[in-house]
Each structure stands twice: as structure tokens, then as C-alpha cells.
C-alpha atoms as a PDB file:
ATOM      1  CA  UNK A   1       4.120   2.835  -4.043  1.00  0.00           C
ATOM      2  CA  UNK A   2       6.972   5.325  -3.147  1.00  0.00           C
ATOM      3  CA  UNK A   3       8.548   7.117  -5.983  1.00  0.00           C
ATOM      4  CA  UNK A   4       7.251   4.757  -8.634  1.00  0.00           C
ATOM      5  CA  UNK A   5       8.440   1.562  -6.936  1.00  0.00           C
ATOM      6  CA  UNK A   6       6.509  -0.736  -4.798  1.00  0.00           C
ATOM      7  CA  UNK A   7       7.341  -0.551  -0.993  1.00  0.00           C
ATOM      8  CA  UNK A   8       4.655  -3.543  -0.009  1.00  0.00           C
ATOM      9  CA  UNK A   9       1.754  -5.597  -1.201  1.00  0.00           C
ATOM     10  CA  UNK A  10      -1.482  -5.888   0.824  1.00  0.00           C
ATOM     11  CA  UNK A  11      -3.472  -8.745   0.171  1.00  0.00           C
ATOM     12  CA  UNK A  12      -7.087  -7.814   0.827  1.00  0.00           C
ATOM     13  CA  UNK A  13      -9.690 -10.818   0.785  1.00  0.00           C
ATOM     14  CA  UNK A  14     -13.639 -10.837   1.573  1.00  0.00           C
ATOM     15  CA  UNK A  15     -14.878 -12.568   4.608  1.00  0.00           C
ATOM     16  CA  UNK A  16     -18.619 -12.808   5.658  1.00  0.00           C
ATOM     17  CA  UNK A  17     -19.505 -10.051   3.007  1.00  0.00           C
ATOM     18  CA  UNK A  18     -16.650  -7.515   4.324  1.00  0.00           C
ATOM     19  CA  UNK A  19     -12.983  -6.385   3.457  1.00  0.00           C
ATOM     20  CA  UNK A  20     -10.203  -7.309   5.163  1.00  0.00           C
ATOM     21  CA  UNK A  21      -6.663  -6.613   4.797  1.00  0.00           C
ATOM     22  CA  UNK A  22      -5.215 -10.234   5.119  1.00  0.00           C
ATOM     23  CA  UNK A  23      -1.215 -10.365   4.245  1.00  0.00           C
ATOM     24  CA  UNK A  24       1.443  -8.246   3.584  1.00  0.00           C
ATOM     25  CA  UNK A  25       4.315  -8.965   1.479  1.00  0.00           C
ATOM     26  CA  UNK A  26       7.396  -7.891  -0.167  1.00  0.00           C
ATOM     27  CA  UNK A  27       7.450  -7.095  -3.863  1.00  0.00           C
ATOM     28  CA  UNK A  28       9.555 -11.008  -4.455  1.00  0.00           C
ATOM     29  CA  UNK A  29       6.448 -12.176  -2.357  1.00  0.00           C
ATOM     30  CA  UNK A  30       7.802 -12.745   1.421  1.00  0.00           C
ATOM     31  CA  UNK A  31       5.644 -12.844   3.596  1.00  0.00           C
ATOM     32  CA  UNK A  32       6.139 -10.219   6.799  1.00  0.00           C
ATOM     33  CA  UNK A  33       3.328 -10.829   9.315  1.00  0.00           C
ATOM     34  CA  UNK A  34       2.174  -7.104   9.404  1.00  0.00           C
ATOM     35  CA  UNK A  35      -1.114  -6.476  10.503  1.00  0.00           C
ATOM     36  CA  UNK A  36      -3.649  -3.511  11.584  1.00  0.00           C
ATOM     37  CA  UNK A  37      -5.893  -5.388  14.253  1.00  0.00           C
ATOM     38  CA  UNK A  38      -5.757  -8.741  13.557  1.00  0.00           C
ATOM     39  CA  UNK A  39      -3.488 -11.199  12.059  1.00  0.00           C
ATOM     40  CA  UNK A  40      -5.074 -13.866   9.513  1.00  0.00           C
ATOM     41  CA  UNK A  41      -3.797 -17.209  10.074  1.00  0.00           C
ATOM     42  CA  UNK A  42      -3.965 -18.403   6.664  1.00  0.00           C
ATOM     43  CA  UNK A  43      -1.556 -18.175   3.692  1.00  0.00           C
ATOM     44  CA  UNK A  44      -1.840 -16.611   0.164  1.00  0.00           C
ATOM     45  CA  UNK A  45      -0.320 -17.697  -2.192  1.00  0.00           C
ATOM     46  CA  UNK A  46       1.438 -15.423  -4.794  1.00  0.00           C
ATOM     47  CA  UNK A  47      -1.253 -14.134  -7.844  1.00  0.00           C
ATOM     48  CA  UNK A  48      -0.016 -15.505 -11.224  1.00  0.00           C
ATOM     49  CA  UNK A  49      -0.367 -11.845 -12.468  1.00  0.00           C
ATOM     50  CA  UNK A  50       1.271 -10.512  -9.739  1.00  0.00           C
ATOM     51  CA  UNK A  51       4.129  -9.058 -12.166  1.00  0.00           C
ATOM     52  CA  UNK A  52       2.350  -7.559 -14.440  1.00  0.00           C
ATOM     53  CA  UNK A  53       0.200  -5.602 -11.415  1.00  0.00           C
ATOM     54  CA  UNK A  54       3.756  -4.718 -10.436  1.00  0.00           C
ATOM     55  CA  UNK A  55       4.363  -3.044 -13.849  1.00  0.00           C
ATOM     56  CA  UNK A  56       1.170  -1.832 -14.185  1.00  0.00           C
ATOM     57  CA  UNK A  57       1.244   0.013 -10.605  1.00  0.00           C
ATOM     58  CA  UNK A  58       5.113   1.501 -11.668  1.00  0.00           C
ATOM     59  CA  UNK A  59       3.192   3.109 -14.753  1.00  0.00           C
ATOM     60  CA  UNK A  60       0.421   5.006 -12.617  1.00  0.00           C
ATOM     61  CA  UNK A  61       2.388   5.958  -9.742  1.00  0.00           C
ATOM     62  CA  UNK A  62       5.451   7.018 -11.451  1.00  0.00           C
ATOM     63  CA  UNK A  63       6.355  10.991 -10.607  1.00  0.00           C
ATOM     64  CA  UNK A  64       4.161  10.459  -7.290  1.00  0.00           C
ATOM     65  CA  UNK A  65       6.175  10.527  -3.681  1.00  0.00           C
ATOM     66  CA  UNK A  66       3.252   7.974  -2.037  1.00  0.00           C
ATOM     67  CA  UNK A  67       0.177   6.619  -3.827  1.00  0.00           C
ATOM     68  CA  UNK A  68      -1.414   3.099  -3.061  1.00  0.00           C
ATOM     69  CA  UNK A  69      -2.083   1.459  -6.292  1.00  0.00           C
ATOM     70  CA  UNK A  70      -5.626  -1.344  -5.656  1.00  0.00           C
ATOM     71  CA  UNK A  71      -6.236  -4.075  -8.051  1.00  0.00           C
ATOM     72  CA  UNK A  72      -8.834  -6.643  -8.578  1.00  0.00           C
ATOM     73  CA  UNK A  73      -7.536  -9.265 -10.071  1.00  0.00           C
ATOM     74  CA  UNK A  74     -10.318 -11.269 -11.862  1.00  0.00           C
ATOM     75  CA  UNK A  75      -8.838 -13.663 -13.698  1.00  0.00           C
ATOM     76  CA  UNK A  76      -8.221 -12.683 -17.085  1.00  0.00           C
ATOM     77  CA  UNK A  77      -8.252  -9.039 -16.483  1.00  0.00           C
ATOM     78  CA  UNK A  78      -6.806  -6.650 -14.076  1.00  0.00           C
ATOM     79  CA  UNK A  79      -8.987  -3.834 -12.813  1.00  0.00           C
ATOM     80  CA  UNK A  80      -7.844  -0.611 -10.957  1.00  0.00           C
ATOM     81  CA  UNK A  81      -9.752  -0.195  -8.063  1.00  0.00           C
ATOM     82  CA  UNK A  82      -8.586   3.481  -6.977  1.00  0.00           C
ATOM     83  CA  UNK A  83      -5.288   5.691  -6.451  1.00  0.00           C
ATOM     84  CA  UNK A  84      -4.974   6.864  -2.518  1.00  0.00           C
ATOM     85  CA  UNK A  85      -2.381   9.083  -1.886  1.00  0.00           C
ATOM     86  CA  UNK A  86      -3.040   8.829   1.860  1.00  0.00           C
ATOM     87  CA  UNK A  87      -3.602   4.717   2.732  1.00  0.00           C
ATOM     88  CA  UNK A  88      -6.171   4.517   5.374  1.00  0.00           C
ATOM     89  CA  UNK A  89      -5.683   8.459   5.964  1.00  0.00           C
ATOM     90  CA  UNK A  90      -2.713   7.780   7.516  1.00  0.00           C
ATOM     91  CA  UNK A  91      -4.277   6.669  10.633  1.00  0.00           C
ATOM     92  CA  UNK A  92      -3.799   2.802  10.989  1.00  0.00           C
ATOM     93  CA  UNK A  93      -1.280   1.568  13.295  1.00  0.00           C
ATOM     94  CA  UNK A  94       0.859  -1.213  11.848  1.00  0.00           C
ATOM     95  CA  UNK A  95       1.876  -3.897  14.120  1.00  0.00           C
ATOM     96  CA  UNK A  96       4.658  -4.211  14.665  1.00  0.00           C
ATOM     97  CA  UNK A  97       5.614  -0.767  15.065  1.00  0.00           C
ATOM     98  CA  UNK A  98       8.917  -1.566  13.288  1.00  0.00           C
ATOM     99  CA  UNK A  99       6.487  -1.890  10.133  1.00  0.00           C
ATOM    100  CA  UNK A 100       5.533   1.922  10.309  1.00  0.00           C
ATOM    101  CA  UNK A 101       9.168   2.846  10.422  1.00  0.00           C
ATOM    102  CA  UNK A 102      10.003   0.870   7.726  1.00  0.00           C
ATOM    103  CA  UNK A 103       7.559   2.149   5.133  1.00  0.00           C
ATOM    104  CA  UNK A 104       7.853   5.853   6.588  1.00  0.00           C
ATOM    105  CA  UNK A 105      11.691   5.408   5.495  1.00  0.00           C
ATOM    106  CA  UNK A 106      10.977   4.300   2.010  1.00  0.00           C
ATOM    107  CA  UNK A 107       8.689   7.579   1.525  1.00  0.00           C
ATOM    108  CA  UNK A 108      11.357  10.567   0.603  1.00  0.00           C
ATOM    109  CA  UNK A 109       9.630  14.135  -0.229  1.00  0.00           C
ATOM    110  CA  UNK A 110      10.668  16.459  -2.154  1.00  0.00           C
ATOM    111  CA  UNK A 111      10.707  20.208  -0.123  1.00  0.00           C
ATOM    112  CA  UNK A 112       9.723  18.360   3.353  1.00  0.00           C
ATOM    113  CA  UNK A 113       9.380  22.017   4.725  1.00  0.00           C
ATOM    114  CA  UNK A 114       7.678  23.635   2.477  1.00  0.00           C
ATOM    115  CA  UNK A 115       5.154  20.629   2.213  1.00  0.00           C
ATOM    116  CA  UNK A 116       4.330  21.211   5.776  1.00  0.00           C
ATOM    117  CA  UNK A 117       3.880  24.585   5.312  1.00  0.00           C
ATOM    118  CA  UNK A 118       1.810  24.212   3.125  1.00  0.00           C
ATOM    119  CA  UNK A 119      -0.194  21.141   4.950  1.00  0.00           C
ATOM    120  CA  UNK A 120      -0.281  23.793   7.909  1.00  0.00           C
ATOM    121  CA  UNK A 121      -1.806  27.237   5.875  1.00  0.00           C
ATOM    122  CA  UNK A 122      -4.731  24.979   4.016  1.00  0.00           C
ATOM    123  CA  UNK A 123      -5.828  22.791   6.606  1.00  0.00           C
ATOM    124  CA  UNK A 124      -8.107  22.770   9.285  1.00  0.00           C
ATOM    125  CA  UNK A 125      -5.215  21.371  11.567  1.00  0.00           C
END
């Protein structure tokens, strides 16, 4: 989520008892073959509530720059799984590289300099 809208949807699936991140896709559900370390050859097809997880996600990241929004949908009700304001710390490299530029583009901050400053004085960094 940037700015209250969503930038892309991860589809996350379990596989032999662990998470994986499976698909990415645009918010009308096209699929763009991003991956972290492996791509999944299988497709997913869109979830029936997938709007009103859309809507729902708007609500709770509205005000915020960057926040990643996780659902589990089970069936006939949504769950929030958590609100990350830093996705995978900011440490996972997208492939293709293209990928990282285009969500770093969608993620405008308000102050840039005097967020860094501040990132810079209170951390360990």
C-alpha cells in the first residue's frame, strides 16, 4: 500500500508446512512474474473477495506513505494478519530488478530529508 492505494498483491500459499510468496499481481489482477528466489510455476486465480480486501486495505493504510496490508482469506471471513511498514525489512531483492524500481517509484515521502535525518540520529546505522 502506498498512500492509501494498493501498489501490488502478493499471493502467499503454504507448501510442505511453510510460507511462500507465490504470485504477484496488479490491483485488476495481472499477473507480473515477480519473484524473490524462486518463481512458482503455477497460476492463481483471482480471490472472489479480492475487492472487498482492496477496500478493506484502503481503510487501514490510508494517511500511511508504505504499509503492507496481509489477509487470510477464509472463506466467509476476512482476517488481518498484520500491518508492516517495512515488507521483508526492506531487504528482499525482487527479480527482476525493474520490479524494485517500480514499487520504489510508487512510494512518495513526505520531508525525504528530514526522514533520513531522522533514520540517521535514532538508529544504530
Amino acid at each position: 500500500m502506498f498512500n492509501g492505494k494498493v501498489g501490488v498483491i502478493n499471493t502467499v500459499f503454504v507448501e510442505n508446512g511453510l510460507l511462500r510468496n507465490g504470485a504477484f499481481h496488479t490491483v485488476c489482477w495481472r499477473y507480473l512474474g515477480w519473484f524473490f528466489t524462486r518463481k512458482v510455476a503455477q497460476e492463481f486465480p483471482r480471490p472472489e473477495r479480492l475487492d472487498e480486501m482492496i477496500e478493506l486495505a484502503e481503510i487501514l493504510a490510508a494517511g500511511i506513505d508504505h504499509i503492507r496490508v496481509d489477509f487470510f482469506d477464509c472463506g466467509k471471513q476476512i482476517f488481518v494478519g498484520e500491518l508492516t511498514p517495512y515488507s521483508w525489512s526492506g531487504l528482499s531483492h525482487f527479480n527482476p530488478d525493474s520490479a524494485d524500481l517500480l514499487l520504489g517509484s510508487k512510494w512518495q515521502l513526505k520531508r525525504p530529508v528530514l526522514r533520513a535525518i531522522k533514520a540517521m540520529l535514532f538508529t544504530d546505522r
